[in-house]
PDB file of N, CA and C in Angstrom:
ATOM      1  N   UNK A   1     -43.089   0.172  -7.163  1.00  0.00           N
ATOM      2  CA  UNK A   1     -42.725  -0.482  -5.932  1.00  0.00           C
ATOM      3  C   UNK A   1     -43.887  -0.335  -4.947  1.00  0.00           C
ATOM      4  N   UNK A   2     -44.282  -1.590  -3.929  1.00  0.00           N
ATOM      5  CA  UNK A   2     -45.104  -1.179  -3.532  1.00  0.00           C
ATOM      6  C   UNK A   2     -45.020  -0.576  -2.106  1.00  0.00           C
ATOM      7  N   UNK A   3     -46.293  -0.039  -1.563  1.00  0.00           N
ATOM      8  CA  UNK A   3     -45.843   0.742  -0.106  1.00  0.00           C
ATOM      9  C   UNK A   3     -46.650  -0.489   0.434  1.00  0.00           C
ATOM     10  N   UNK A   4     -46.012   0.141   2.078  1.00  0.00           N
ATOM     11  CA  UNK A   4     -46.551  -1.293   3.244  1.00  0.00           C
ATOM     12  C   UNK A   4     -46.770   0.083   4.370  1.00  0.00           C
ATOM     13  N   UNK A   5     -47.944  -0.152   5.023  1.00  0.00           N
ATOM     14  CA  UNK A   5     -47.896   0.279   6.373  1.00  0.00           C
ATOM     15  C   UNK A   5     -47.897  -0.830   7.522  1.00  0.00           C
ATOM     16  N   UNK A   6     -47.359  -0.056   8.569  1.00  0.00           N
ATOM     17  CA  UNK A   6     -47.290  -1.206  10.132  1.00  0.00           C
ATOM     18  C   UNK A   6     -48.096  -1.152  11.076  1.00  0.00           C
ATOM     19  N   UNK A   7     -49.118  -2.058  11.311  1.00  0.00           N
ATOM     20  CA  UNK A   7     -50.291  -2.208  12.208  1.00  0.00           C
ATOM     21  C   UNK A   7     -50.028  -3.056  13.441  1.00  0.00           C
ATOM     22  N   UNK A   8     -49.628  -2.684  14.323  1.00  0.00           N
ATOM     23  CA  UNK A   8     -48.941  -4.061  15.374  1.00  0.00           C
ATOM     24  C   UNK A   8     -48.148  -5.261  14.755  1.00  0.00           C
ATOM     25  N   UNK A   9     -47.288  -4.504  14.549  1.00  0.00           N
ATOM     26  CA  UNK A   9     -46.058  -5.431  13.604  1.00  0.00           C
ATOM     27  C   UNK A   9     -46.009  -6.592  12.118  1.00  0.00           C
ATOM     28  N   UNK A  10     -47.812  -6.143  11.549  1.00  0.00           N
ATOM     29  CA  UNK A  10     -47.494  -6.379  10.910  1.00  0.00           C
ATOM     30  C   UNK A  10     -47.661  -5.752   9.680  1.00  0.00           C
ATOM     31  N   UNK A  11     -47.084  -6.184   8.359  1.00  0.00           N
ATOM     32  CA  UNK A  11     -47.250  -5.168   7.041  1.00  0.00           C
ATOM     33  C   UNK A  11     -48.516  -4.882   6.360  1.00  0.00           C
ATOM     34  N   UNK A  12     -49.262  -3.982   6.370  1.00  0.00           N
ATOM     35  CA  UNK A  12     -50.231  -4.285   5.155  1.00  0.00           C
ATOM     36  C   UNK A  12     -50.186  -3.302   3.964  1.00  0.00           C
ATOM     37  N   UNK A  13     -50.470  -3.798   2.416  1.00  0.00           N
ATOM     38  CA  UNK A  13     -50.290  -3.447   1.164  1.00  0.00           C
ATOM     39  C   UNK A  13     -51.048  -1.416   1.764  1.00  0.00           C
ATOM     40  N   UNK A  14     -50.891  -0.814   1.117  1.00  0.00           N
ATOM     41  CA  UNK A  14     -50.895   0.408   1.308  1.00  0.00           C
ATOM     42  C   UNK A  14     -51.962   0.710  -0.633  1.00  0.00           C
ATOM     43  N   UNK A  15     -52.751   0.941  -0.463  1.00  0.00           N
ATOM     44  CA  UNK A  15     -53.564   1.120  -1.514  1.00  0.00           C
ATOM     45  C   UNK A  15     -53.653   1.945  -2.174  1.00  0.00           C
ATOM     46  N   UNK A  16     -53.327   2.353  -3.996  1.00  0.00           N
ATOM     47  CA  UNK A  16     -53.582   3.838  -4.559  1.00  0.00           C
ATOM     48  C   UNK A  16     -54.776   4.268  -4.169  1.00  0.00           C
ATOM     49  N   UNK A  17     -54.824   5.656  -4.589  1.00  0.00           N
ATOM     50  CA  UNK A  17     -56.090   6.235  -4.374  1.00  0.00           C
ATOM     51  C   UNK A  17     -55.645   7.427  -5.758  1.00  0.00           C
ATOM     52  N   UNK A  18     -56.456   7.684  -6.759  1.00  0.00           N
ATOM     53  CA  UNK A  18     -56.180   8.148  -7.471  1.00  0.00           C
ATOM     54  C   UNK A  18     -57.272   9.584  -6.949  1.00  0.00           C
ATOM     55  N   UNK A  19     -56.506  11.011  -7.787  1.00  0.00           N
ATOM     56  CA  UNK A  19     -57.285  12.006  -7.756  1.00  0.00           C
ATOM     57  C   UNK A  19     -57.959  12.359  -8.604  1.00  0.00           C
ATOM     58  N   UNK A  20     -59.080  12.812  -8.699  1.00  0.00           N
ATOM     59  CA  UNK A  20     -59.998  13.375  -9.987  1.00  0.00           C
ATOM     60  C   UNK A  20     -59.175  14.954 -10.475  1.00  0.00           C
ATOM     61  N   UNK A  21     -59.014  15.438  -9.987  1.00  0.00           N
ATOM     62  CA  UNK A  21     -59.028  17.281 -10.409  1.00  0.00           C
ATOM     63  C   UNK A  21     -57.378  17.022  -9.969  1.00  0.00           C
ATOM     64  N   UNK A  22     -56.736  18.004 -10.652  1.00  0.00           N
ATOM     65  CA  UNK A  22     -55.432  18.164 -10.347  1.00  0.00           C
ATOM     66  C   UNK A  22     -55.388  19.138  -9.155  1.00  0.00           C
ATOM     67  N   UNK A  23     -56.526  20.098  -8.808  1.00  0.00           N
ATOM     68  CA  UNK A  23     -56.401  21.146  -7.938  1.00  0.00           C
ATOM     69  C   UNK A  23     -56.378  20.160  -6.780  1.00  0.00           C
ATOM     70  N   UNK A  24     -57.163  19.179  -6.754  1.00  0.00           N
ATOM     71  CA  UNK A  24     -57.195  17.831  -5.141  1.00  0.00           C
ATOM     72  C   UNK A  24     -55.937  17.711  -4.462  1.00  0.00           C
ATOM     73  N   UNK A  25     -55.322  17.047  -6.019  1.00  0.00           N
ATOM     74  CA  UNK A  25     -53.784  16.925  -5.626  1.00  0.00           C
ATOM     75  C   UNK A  25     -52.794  18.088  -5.264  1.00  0.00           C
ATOM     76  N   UNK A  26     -52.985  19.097  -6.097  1.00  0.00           N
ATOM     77  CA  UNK A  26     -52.434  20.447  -5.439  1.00  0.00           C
ATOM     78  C   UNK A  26     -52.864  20.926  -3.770  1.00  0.00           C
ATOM     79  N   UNK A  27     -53.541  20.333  -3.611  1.00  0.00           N
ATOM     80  CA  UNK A  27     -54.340  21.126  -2.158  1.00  0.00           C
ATOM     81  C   UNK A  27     -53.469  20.418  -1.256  1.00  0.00           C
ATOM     82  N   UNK A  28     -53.427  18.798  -1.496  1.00  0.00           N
ATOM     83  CA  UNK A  28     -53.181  18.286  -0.498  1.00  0.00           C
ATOM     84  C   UNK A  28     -51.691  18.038  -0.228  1.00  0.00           C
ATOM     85  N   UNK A  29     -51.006  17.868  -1.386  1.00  0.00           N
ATOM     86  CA  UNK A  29     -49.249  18.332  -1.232  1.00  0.00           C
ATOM     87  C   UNK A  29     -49.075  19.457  -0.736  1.00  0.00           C
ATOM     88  N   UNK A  30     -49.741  20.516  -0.953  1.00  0.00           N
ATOM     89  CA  UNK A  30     -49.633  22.021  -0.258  1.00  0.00           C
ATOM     90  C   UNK A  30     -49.244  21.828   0.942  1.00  0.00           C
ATOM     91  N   UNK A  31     -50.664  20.901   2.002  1.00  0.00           N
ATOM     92  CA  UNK A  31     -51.274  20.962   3.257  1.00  0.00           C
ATOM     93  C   UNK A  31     -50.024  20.522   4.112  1.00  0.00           C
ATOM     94  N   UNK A  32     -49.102  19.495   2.906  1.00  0.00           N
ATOM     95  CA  UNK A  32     -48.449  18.427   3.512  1.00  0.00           C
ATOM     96  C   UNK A  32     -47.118  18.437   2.900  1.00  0.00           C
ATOM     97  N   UNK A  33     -46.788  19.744   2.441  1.00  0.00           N
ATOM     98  CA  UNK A  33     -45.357  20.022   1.920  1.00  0.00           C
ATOM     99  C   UNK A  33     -44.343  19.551   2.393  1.00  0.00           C
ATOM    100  N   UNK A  34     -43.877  19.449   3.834  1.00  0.00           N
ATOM    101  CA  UNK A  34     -42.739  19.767   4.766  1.00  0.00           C
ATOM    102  C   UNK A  34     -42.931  18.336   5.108  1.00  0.00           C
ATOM    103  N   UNK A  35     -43.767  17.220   5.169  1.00  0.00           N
ATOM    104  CA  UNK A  35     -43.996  15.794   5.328  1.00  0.00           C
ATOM    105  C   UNK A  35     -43.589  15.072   4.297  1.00  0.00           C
ATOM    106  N   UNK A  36     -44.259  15.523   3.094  1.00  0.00           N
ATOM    107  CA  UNK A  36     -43.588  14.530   1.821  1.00  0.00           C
ATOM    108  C   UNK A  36     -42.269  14.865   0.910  1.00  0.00           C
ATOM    109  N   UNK A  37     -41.971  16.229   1.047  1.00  0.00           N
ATOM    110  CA  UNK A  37     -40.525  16.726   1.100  1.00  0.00           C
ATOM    111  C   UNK A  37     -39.372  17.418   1.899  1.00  0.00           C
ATOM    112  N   UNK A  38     -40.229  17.793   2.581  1.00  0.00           N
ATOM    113  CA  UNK A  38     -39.063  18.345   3.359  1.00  0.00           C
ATOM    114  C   UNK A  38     -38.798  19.847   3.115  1.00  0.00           C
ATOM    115  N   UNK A  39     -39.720  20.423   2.469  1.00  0.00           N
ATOM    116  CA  UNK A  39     -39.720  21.808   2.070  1.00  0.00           C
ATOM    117  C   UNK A  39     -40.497  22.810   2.542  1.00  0.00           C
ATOM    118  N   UNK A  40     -40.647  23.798   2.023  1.00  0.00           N
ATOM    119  CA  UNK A  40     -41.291  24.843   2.910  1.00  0.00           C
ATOM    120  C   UNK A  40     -41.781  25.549   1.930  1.00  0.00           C
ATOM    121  N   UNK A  41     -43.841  25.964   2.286  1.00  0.00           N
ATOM    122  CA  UNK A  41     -44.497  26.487   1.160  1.00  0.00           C
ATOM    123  C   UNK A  41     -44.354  27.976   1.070  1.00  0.00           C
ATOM    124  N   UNK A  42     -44.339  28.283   0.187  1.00  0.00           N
ATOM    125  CA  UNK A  42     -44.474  29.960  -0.366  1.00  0.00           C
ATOM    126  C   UNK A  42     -45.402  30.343  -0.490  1.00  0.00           C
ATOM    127  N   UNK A  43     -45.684  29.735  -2.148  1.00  0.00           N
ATOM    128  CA  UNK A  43     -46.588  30.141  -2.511  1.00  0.00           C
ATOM    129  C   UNK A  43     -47.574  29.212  -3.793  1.00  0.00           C
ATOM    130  N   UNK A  44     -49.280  29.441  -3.597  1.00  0.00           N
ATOM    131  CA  UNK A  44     -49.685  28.610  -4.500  1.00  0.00           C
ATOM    132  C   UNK A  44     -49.947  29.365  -5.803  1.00  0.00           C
ATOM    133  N   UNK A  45     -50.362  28.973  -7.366  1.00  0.00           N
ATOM    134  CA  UNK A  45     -50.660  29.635  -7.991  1.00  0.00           C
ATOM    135  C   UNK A  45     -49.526  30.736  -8.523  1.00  0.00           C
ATOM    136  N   UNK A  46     -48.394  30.863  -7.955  1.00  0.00           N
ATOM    137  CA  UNK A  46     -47.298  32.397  -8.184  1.00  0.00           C
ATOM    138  C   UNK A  46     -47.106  32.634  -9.590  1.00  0.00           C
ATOM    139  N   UNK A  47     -47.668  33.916  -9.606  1.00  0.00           N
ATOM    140  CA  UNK A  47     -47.082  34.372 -11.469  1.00  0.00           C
ATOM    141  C   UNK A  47     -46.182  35.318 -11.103  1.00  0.00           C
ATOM    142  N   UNK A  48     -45.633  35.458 -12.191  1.00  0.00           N
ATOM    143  CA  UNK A  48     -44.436  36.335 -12.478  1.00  0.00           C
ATOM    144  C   UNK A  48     -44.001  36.109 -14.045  1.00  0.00           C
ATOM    145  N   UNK A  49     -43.764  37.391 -14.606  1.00  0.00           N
ATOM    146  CA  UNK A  49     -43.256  37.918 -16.264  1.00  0.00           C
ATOM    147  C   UNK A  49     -44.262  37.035 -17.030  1.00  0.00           C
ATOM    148  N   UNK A  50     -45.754  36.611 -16.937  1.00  0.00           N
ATOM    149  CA  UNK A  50     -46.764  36.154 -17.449  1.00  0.00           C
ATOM    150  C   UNK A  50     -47.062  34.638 -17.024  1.00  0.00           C
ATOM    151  N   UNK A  51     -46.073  33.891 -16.001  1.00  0.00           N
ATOM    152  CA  UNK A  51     -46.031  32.529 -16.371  1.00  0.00           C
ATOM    153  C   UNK A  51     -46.529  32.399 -14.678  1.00  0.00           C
ATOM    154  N   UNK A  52     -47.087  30.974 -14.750  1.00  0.00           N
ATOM    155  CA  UNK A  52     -47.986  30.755 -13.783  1.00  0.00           C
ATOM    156  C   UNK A  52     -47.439  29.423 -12.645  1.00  0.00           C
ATOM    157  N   UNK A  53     -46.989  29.196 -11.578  1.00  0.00           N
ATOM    158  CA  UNK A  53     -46.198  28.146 -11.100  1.00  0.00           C
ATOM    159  C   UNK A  53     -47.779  27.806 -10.341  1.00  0.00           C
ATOM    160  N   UNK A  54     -47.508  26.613  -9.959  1.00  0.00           N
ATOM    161  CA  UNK A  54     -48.860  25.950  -9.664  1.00  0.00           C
ATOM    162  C   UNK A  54     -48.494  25.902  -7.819  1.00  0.00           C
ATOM    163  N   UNK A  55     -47.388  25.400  -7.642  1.00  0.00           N
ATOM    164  CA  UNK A  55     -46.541  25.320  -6.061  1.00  0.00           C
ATOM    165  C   UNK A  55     -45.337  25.972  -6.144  1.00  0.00           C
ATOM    166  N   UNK A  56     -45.052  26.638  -5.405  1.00  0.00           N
ATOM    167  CA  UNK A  56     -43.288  27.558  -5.209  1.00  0.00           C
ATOM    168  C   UNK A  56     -43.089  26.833  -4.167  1.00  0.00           C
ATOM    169  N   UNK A  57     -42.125  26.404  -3.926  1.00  0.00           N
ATOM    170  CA  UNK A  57     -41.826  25.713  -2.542  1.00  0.00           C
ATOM    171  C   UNK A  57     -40.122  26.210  -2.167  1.00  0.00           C
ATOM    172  N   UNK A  58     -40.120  26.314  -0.928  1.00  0.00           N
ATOM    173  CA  UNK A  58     -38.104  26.952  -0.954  1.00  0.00           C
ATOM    174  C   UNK A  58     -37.547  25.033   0.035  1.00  0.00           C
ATOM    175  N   UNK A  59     -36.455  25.040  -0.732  1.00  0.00           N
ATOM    176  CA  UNK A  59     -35.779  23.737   0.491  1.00  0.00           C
ATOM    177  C   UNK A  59     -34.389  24.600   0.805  1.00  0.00           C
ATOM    178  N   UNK A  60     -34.865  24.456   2.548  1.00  0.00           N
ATOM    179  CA  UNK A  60     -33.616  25.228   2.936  1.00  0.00           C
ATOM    180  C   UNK A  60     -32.416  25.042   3.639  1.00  0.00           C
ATOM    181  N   UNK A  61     -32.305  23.506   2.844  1.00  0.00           N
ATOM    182  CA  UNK A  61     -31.269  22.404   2.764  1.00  0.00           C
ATOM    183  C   UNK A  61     -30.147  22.972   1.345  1.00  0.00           C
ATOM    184  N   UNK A  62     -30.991  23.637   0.879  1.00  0.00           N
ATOM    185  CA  UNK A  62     -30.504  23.512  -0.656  1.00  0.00           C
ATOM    186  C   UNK A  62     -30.053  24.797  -0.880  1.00  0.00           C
ATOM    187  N   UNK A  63     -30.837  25.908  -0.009  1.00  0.00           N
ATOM    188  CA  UNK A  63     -30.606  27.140  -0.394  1.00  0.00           C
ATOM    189  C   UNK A  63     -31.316  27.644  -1.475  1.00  0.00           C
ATOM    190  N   UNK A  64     -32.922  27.206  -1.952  1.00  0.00           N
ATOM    191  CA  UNK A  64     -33.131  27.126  -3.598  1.00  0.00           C
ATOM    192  C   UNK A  64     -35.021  26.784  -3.861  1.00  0.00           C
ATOM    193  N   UNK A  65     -35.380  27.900  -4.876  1.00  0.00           N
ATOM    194  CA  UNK A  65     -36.784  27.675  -4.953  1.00  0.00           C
ATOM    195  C   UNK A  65     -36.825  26.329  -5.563  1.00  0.00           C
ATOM    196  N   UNK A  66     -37.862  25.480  -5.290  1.00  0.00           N
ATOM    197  CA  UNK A  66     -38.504  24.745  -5.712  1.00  0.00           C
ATOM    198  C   UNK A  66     -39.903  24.700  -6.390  1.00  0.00           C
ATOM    199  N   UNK A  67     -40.141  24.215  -7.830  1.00  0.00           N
ATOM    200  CA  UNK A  67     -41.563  24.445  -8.664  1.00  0.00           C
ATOM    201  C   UNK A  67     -42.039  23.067  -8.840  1.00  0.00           C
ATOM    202  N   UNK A  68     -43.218  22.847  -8.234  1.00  0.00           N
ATOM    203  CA  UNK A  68     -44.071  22.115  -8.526  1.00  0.00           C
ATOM    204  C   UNK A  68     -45.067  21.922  -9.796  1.00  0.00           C
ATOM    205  N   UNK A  69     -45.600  21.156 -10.199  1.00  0.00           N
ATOM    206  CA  UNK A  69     -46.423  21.595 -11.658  1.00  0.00           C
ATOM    207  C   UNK A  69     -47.064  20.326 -11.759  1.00  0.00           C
ATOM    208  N   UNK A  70     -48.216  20.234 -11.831  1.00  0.00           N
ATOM    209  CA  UNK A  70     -49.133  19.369 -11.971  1.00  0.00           C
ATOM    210  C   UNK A  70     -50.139  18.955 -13.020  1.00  0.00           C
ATOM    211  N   UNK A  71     -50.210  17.771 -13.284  1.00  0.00           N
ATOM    212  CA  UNK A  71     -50.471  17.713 -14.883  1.00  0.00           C
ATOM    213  C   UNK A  71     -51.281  16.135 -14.325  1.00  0.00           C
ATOM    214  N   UNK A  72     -52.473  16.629 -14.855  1.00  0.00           N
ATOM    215  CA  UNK A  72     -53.519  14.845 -15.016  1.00  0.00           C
ATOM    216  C   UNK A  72     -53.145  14.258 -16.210  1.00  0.00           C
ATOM    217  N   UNK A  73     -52.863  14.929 -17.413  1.00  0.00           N
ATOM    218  CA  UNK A  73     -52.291  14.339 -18.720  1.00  0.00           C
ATOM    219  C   UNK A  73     -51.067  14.423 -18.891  1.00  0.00           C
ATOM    220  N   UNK A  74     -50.604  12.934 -19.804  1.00  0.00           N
ATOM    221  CA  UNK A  74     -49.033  13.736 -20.173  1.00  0.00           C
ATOM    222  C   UNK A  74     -49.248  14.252 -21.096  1.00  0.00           C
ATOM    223  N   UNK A  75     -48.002  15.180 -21.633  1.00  0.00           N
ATOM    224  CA  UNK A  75     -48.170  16.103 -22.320  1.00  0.00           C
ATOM    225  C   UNK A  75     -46.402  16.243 -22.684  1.00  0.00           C
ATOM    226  N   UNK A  76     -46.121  16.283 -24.209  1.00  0.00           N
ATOM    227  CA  UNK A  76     -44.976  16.853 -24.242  1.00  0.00           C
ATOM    228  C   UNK A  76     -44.454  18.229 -23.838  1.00  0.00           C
ATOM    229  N   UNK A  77     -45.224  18.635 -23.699  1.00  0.00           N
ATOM    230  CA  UNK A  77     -44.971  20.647 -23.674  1.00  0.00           C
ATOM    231  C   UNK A  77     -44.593  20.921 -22.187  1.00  0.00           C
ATOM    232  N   UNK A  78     -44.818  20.052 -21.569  1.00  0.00           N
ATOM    233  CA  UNK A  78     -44.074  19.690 -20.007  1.00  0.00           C
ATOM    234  C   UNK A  78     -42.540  20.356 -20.082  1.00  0.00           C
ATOM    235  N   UNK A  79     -42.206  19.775 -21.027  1.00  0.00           N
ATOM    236  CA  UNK A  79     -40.753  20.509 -21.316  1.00  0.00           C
ATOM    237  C   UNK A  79     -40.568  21.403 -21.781  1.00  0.00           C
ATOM    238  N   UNK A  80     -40.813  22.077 -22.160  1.00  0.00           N
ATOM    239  CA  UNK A  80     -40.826  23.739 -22.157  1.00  0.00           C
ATOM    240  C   UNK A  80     -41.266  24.422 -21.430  1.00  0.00           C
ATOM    241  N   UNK A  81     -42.010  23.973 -20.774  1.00  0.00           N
ATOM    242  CA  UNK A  81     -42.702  24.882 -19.764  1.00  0.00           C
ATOM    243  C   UNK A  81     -41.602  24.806 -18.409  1.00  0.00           C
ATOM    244  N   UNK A  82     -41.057  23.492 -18.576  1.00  0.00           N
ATOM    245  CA  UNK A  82     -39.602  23.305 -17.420  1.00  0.00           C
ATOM    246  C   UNK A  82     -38.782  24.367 -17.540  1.00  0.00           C
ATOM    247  N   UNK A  83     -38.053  24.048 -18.752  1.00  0.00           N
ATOM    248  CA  UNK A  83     -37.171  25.309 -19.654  1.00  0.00           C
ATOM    249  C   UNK A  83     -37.818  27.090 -18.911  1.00  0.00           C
ATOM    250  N   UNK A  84     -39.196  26.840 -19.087  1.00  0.00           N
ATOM    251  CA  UNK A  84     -39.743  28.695 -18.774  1.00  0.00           C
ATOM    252  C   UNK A  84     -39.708  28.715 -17.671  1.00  0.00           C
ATOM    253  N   UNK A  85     -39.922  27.843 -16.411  1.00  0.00           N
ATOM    254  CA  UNK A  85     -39.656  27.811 -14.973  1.00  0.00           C
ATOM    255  C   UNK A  85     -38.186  28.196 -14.496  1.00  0.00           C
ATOM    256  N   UNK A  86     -37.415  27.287 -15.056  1.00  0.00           N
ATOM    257  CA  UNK A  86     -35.825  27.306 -15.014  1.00  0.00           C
ATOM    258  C   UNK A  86     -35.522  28.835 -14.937  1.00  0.00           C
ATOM    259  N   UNK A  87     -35.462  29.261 -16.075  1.00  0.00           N
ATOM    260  CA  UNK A  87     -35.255  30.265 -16.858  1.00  0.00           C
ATOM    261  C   UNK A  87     -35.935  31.834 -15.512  1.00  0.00           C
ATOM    262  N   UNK A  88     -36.901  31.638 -15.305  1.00  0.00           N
ATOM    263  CA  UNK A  88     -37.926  32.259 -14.317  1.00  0.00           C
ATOM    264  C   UNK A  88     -37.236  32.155 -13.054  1.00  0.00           C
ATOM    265  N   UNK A  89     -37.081  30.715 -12.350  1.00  0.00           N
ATOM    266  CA  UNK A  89     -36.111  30.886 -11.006  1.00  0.00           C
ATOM    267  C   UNK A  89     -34.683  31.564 -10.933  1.00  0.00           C
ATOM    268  N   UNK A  90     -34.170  31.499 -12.231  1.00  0.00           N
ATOM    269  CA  UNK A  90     -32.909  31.846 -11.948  1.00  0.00           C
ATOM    270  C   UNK A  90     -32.686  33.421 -11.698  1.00  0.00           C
ATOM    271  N   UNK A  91     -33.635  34.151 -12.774  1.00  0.00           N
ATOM    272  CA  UNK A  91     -33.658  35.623 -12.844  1.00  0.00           C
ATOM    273  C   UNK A  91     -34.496  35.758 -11.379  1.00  0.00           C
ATOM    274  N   UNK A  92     -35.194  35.041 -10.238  1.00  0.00           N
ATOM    275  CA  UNK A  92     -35.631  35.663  -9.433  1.00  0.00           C
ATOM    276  C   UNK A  92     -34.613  36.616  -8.385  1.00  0.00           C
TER     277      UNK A  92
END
């Protein structure tokens, strides 16, 4: 779907901008947590029992950590690594 911004009333197309490094994109959702979700940052990088979260974020709408995870490739193993997050928030 596409985005539009408003310039004195009128629309203009809103342009991708793709990131090179996944850390780019990590930096700048960080900067801008509480704008594009509505959440509140913790922590970047957080390990715990060996496993590595890339964004911890809490929404305190929800009462509830939130994990970010960032990936330039897809990758099936995405899902397991969900599963080890899951698994990780709940015992926190």
């Amino acid at each position: 779907m596409p985005l539009f911004k408003k310039q004195h009333s009128r629309l203009s197309l809103v342009r991708e901008a793709s990131f090179s490094l996944e850390r780019e994109l990590q930096e700048t959702t960080e900067k801008n947590i509480k704008e594009i979700f509505g959440l509140e940052f913790v922590a970047s990088e957080f390990q715990h029992n060996g496993l590595r979260i890339d964004t911890l974020a809490y929404d305190p709408d929800l009462n509830t950590f939130v994990v970010i995870e960032y990936k330039k490739e897809k990758s099936i193993s995405v899902i397991d690594q969900g599963f080890a997050y899951l698994s990780l928030v709940l015992r926190l």
